[in-house]
Protein backbone atom coordinates (compact mmCIF):
# COMPACT_ATOMS: atom_id res chain seq x y z
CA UNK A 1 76.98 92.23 125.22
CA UNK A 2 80.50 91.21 124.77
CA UNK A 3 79.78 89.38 121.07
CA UNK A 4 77.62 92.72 120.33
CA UNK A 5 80.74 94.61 121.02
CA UNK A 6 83.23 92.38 118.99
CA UNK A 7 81.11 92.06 115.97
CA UNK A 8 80.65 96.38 115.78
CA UNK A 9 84.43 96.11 116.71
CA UNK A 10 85.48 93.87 113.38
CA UNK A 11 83.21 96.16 111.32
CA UNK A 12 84.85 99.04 112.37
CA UNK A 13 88.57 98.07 111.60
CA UNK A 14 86.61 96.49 107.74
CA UNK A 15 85.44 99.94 107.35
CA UNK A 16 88.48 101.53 108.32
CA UNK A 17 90.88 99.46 105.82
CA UNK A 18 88.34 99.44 102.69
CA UNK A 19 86.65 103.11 103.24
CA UNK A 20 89.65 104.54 100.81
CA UNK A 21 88.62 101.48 98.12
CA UNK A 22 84.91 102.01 97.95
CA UNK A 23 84.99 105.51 97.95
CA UNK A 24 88.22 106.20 95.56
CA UNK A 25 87.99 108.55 92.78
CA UNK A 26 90.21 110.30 90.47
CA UNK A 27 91.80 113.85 91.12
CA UNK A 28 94.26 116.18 89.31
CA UNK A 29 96.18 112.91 88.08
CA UNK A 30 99.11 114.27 86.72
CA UNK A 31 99.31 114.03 83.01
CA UNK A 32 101.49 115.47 80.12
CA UNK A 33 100.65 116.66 77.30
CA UNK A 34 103.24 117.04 74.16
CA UNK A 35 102.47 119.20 70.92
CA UNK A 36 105.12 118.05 68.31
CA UNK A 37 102.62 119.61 65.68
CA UNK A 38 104.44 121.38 62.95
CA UNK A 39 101.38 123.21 61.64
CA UNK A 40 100.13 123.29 58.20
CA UNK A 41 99.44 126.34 55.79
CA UNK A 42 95.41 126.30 54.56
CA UNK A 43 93.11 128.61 52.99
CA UNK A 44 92.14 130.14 56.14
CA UNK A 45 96.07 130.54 57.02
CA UNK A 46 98.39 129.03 59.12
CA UNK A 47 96.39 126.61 61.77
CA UNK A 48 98.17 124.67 64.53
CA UNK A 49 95.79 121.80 65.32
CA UNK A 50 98.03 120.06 67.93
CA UNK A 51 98.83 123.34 70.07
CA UNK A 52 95.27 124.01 69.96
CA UNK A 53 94.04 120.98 71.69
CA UNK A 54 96.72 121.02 74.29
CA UNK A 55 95.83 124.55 75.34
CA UNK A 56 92.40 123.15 75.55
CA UNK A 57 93.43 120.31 77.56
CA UNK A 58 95.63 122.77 79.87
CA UNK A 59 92.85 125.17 80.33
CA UNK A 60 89.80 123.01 80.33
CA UNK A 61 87.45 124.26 83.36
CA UNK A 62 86.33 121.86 86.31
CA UNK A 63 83.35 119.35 85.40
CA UNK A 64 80.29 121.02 87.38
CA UNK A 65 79.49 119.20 90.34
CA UNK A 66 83.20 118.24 90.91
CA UNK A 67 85.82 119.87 93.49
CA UNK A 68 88.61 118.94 90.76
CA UNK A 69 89.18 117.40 87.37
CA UNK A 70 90.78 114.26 87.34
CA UNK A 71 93.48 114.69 85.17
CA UNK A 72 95.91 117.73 85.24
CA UNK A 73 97.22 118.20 81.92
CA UNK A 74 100.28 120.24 82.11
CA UNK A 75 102.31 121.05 78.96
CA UNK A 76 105.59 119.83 77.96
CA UNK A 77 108.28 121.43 75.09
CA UNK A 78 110.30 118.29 74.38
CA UNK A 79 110.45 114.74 73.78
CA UNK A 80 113.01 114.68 76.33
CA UNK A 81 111.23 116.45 79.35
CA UNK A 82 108.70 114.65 79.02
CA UNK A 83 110.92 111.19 78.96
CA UNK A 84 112.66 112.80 82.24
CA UNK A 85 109.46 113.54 83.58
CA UNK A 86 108.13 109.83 83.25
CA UNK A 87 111.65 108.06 84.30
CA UNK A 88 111.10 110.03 87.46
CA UNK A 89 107.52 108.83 88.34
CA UNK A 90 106.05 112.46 88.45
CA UNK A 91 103.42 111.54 85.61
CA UNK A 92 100.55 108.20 85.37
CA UNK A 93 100.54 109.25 81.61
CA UNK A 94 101.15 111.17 78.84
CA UNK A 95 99.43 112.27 75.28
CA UNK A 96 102.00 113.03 72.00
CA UNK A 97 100.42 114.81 68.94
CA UNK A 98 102.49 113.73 66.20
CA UNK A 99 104.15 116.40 63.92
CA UNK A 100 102.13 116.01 61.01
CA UNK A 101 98.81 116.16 62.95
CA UNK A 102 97.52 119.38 61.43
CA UNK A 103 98.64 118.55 57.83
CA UNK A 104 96.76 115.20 58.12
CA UNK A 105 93.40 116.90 60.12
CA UNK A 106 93.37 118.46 56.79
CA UNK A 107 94.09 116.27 54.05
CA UNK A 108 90.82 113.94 55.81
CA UNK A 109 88.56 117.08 55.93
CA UNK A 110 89.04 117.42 52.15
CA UNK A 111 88.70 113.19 51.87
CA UNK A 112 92.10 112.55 50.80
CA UNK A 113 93.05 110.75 54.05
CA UNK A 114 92.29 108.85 57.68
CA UNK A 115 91.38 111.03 60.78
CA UNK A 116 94.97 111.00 62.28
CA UNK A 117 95.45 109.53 65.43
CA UNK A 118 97.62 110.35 68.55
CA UNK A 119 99.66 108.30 71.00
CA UNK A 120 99.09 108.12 75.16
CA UNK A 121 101.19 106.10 77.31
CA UNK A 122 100.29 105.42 80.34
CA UNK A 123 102.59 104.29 83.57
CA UNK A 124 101.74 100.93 85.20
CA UNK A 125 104.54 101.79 87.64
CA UNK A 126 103.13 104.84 89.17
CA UNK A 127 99.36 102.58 89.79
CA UNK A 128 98.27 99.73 87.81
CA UNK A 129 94.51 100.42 88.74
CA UNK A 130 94.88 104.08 87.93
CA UNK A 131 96.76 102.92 84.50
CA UNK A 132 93.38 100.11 83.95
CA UNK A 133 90.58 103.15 84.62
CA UNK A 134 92.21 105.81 82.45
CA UNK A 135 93.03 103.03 79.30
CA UNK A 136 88.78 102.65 79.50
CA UNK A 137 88.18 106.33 80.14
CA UNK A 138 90.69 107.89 77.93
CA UNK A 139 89.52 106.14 75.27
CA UNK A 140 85.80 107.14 75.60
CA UNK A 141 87.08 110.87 75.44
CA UNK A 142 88.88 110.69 72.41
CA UNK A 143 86.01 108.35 71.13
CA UNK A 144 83.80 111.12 71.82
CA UNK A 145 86.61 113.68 70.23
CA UNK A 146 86.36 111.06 67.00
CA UNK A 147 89.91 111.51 67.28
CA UNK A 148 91.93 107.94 67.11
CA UNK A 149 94.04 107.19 70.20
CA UNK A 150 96.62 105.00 70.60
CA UNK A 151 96.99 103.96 74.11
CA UNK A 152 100.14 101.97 75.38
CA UNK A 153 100.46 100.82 78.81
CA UNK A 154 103.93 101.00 80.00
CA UNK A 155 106.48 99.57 82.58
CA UNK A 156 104.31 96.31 82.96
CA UNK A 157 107.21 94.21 84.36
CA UNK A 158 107.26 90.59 83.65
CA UNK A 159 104.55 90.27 80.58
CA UNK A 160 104.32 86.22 81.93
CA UNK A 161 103.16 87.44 85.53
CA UNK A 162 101.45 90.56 84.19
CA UNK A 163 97.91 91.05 86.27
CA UNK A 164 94.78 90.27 84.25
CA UNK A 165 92.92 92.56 86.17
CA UNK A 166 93.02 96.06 88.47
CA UNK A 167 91.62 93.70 91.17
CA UNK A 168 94.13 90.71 90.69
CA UNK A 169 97.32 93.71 90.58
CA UNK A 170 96.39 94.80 94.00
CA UNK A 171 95.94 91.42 95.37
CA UNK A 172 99.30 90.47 94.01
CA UNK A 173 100.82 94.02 95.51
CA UNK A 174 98.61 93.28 98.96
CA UNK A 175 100.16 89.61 98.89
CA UNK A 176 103.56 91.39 99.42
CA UNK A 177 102.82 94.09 101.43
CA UNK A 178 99.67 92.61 104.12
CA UNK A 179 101.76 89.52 106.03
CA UNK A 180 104.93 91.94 106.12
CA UNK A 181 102.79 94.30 108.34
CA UNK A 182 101.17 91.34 110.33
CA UNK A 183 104.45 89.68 110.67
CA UNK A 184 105.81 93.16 111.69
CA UNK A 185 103.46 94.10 113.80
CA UNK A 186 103.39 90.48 115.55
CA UNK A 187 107.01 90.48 116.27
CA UNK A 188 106.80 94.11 117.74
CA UNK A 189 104.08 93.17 120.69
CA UNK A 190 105.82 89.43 121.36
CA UNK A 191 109.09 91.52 121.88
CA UNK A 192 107.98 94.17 124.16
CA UNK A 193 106.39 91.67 126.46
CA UNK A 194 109.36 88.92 126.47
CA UNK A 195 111.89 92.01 126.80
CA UNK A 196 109.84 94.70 128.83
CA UNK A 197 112.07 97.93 129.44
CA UNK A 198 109.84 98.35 132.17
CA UNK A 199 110.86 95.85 134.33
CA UNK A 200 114.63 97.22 134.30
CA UNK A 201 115.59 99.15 137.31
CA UNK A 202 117.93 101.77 135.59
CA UNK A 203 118.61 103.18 132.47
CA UNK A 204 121.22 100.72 131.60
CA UNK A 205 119.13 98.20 131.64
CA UNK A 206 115.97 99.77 129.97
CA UNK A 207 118.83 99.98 126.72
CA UNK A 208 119.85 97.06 127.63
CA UNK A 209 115.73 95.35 126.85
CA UNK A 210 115.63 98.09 124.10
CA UNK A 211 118.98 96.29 122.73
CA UNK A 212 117.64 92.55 122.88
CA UNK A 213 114.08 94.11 121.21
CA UNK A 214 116.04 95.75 118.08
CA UNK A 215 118.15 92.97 117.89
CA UNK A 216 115.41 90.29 117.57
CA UNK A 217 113.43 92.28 115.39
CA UNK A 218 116.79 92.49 113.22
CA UNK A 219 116.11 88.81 112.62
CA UNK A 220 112.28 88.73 112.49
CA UNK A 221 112.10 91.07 110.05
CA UNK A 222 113.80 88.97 107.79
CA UNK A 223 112.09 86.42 108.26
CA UNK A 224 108.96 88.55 107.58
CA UNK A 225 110.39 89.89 104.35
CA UNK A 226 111.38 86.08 103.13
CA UNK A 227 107.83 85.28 103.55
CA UNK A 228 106.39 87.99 101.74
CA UNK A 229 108.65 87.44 98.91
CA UNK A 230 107.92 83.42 98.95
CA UNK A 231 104.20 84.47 99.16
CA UNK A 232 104.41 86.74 96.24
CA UNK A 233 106.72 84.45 93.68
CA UNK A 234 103.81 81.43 94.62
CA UNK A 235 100.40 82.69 95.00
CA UNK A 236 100.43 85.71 92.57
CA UNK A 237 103.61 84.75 90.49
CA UNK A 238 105.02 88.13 91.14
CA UNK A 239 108.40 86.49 89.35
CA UNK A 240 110.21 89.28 92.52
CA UNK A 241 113.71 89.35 92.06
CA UNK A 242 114.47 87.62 95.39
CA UNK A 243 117.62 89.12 96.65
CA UNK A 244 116.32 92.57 95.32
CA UNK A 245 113.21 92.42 97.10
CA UNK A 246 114.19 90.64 100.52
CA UNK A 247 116.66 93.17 101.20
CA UNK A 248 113.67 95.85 100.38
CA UNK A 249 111.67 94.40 102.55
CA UNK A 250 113.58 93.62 105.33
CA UNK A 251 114.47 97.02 105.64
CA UNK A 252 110.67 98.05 105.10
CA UNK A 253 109.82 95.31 108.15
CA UNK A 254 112.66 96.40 110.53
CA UNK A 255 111.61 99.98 109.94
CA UNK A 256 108.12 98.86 110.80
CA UNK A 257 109.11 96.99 113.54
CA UNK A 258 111.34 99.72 115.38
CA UNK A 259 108.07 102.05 114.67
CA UNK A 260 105.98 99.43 116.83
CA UNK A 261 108.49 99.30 119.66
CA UNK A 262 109.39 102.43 120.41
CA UNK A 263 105.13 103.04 120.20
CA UNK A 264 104.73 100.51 123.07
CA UNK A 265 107.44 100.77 125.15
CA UNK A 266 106.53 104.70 125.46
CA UNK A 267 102.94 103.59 126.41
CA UNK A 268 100.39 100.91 124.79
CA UNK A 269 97.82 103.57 124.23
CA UNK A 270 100.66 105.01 121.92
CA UNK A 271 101.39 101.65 120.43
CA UNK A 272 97.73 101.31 119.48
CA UNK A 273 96.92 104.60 117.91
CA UNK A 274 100.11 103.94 115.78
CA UNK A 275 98.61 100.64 114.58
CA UNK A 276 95.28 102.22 114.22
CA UNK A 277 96.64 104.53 112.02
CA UNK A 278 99.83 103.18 110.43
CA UNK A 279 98.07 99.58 109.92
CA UNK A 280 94.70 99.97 109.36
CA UNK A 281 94.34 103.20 108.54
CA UNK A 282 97.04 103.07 105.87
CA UNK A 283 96.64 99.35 104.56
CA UNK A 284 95.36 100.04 100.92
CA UNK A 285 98.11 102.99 100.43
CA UNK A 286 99.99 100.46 98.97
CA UNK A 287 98.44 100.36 96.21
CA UNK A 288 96.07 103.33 95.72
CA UNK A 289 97.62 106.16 95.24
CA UNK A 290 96.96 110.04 96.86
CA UNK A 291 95.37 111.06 93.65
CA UNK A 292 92.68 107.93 93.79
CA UNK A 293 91.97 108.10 97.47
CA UNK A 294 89.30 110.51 99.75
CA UNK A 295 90.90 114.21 100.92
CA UNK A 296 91.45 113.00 104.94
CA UNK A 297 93.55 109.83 103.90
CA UNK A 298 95.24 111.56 100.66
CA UNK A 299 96.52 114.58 103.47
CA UNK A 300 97.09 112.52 106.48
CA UNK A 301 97.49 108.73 106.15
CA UNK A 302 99.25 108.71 102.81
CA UNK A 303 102.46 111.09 103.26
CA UNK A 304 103.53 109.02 106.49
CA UNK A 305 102.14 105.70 105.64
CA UNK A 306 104.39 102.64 105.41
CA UNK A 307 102.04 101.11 103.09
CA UNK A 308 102.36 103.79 101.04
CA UNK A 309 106.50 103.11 100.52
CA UNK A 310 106.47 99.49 100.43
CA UNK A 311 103.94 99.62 97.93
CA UNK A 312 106.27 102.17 95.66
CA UNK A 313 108.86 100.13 96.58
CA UNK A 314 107.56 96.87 95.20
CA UNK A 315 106.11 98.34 91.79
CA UNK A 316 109.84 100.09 91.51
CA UNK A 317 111.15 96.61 91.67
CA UNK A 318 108.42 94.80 89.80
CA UNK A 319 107.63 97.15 87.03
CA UNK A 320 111.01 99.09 86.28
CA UNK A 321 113.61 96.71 87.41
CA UNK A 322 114.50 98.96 90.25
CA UNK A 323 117.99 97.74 92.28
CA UNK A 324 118.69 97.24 96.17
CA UNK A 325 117.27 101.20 96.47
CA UNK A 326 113.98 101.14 95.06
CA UNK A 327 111.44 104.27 95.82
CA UNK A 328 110.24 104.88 98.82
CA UNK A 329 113.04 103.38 100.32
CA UNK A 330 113.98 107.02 101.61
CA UNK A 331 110.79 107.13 103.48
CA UNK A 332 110.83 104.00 105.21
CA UNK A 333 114.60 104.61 106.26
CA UNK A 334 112.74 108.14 108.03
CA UNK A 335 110.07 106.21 109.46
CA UNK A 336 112.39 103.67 110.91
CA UNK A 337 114.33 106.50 112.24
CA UNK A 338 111.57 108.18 114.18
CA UNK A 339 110.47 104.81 115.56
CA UNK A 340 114.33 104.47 116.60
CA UNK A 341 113.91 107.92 117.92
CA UNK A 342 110.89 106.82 120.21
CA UNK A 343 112.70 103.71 121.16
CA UNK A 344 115.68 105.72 122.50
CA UNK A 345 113.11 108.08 124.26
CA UNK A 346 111.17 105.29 125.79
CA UNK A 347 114.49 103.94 127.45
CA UNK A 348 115.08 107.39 129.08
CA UNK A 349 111.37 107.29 131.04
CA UNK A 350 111.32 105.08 133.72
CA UNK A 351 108.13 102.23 133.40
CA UNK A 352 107.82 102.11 137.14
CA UNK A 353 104.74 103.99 138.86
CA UNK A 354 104.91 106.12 141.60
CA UNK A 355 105.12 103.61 144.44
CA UNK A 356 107.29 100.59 142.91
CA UNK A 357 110.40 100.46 144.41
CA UNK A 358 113.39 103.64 143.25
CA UNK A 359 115.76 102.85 140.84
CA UNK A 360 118.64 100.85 141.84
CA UNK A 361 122.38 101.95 140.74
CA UNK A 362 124.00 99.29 138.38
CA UNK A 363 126.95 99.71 140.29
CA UNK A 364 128.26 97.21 142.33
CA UNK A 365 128.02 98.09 146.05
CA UNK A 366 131.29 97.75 148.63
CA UNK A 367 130.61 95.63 151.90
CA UNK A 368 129.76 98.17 154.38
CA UNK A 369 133.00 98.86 157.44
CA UNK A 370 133.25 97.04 160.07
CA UNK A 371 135.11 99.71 161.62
């Protein structure tokens, strides 16, 4: 019965970590759309090819059978919004109609001229598999259009190191992000058993295990995050900025880490739904993101997963050259705060039950009178 039990066990946690993968699909990807058509004056009068397919683009209807499109096209004014816009990570991509787009539609309608073409860009940084399915897909749409389409994939780091593959730039983003959890999660459980705040008689003391837990963790988590970066500079060739990325991710592991603790030392049935959910749950946020994965884990698992800010972190770094504050650094410094939070809230409950013996004072006691 027992090997019955661990075998539906391990294919529960599989199905829990690779659900998102196998059932991923695109929806409402956020994509711009910039009309620098100037128009062009024709027997039938003036005709604005370029605004014309962007307001088709903008207002196209919902594919029957779908709950959503999967791109959102929204409509930019300027070269330089829409530059903002992708600096700032809002967009995976963007289409430009050139200025002369109209003039040209016409001059190859009358055979004096090529079909002109238009130019998408599309943001390795914000997903690399998104970036891979909508290269392939894009192109079969304007293909279909019989309009040319230039498609440039940008912010793709280190060209030498590039991924050949969707497949291989999640392995090399998983590589970074999977043993930092492990470790992480490791450290957490070896600490709340060698330290227990339980077994402290006062609340002095239960800060005083809660003290010895952070401060360990302080040092295993950088030894977690020098791993992961050794692990991704050898078996993927990340080429990962060292310093850059070991201070990234020793943050991301402590914040992890104080998560974990405070989780256990409130209760272990708290600890495990937190690794249920924050591990297991959450593992392939890293790299898919909320537009790509199914409704429950795009409106519950992804906003609060750590996964899902080491994972921006690292492409920040990788892609875009990002510094010592990468994305998603924000949200792992309020994750590490609410497991700090916990931690401080586990030291004020006392672990005893009802008949161990009652709290003892900390302060010394006087020799009773011999008066």
């Amino acid at each position: 019965m027992f090997p019955v039990l661990i075998v539906v066990l391990i294919g529960d946690v599989m199905a829990l970590m690779f659900y998102p993968m196998l059932n991923m699909a695109p929806k409402e990807l956020p994509f711009a759309v910039l009309s620098l058509d100037e128009g062009a004056e024709t027997p039938q009068g003036e005709i604005n090819a370029g605004a014309m397919m962007a307001d088709t683009l903008v207002n196209a209807e919902v594919p029957e059978g779908e709950d959503a499109a999967p791109i959102k096209w929204e409509l930019f004014e300027s070269q330089q919004e829409l530059d903002q816009a992708l600096a700032n990570n809002e967009l995976f991509g963007a289409l430009t109609i050139p200025a002369d787009f109209t003039e040209r539609q016409a001059m190859a309608q009358a055979g004096a001229g090529d079909v002109p073409s238009v130019d998408v860009v599309l943001d390795n940084a914000k997903s690399p598999i998104a970036a891979t399915q909508m290269q392939q897909s894009l192109g079969e749409v304007f293909a279909e259009m019989n309009i040319p389409a230039n498609i440039e994939i940008i912010n793709t780091g280190d060209s030498d190191a590039a991924a050949s593959s969707p497949l291989a730039g999640m392995m090399s983003q998983q590589i970074g992000v999977m043993p930092l959890m492990m470790m992480s999660l490791a450290g957490s459980i070896v600490l709340t058993r060698i330290f227990p705040k339980k077994n402290a008689a006062s609340t002095g003391g239960r800060f005083a295990a809660l003290g010895k837990q952070l401060g360990y963790a302080g040092v295993l988590s950088l030894l977690a995050a020098v791993t992961a970066v050794v692990l991704l500079n050898t078996l993927v060739g990340a080429s990962a900025p060292f310093w850059t990325t070991t201070v990234f991710l020793w943050l991301a592991s402590f914040a992890v880490m104080s998560l974990f603790i405070g989780s256990f030392n409130i209760s272990t049935l708290l600890g495990v739904l937190v690794v249920v959910f924050a591990l297991l749950c959450g593992m392939l946020t890293a790299v898919l993101p909320a537009e790509l994965l199914p409704a429950f884990w795009a409106d519950w698992i992804y906003p609060w997963s750590p996964q899902h800010f080491i994972g921006d972190g690292i492409r920040d770094i990788l892609y875009r050259g990002a510094g010592l504050w990468p994305r998603g650094a924000g949200g792992l410094l309020a994750l590490g705060g609410i497991g700090l939070a916990l931690a401080g809230l586990s030291a004020l409950i006392s672990g005893r039950s009802k008949g161990s013996a009652p709290e003892r004072s900390d302060e010394p006691q006087s020799a009773p009178s011999l008066a």
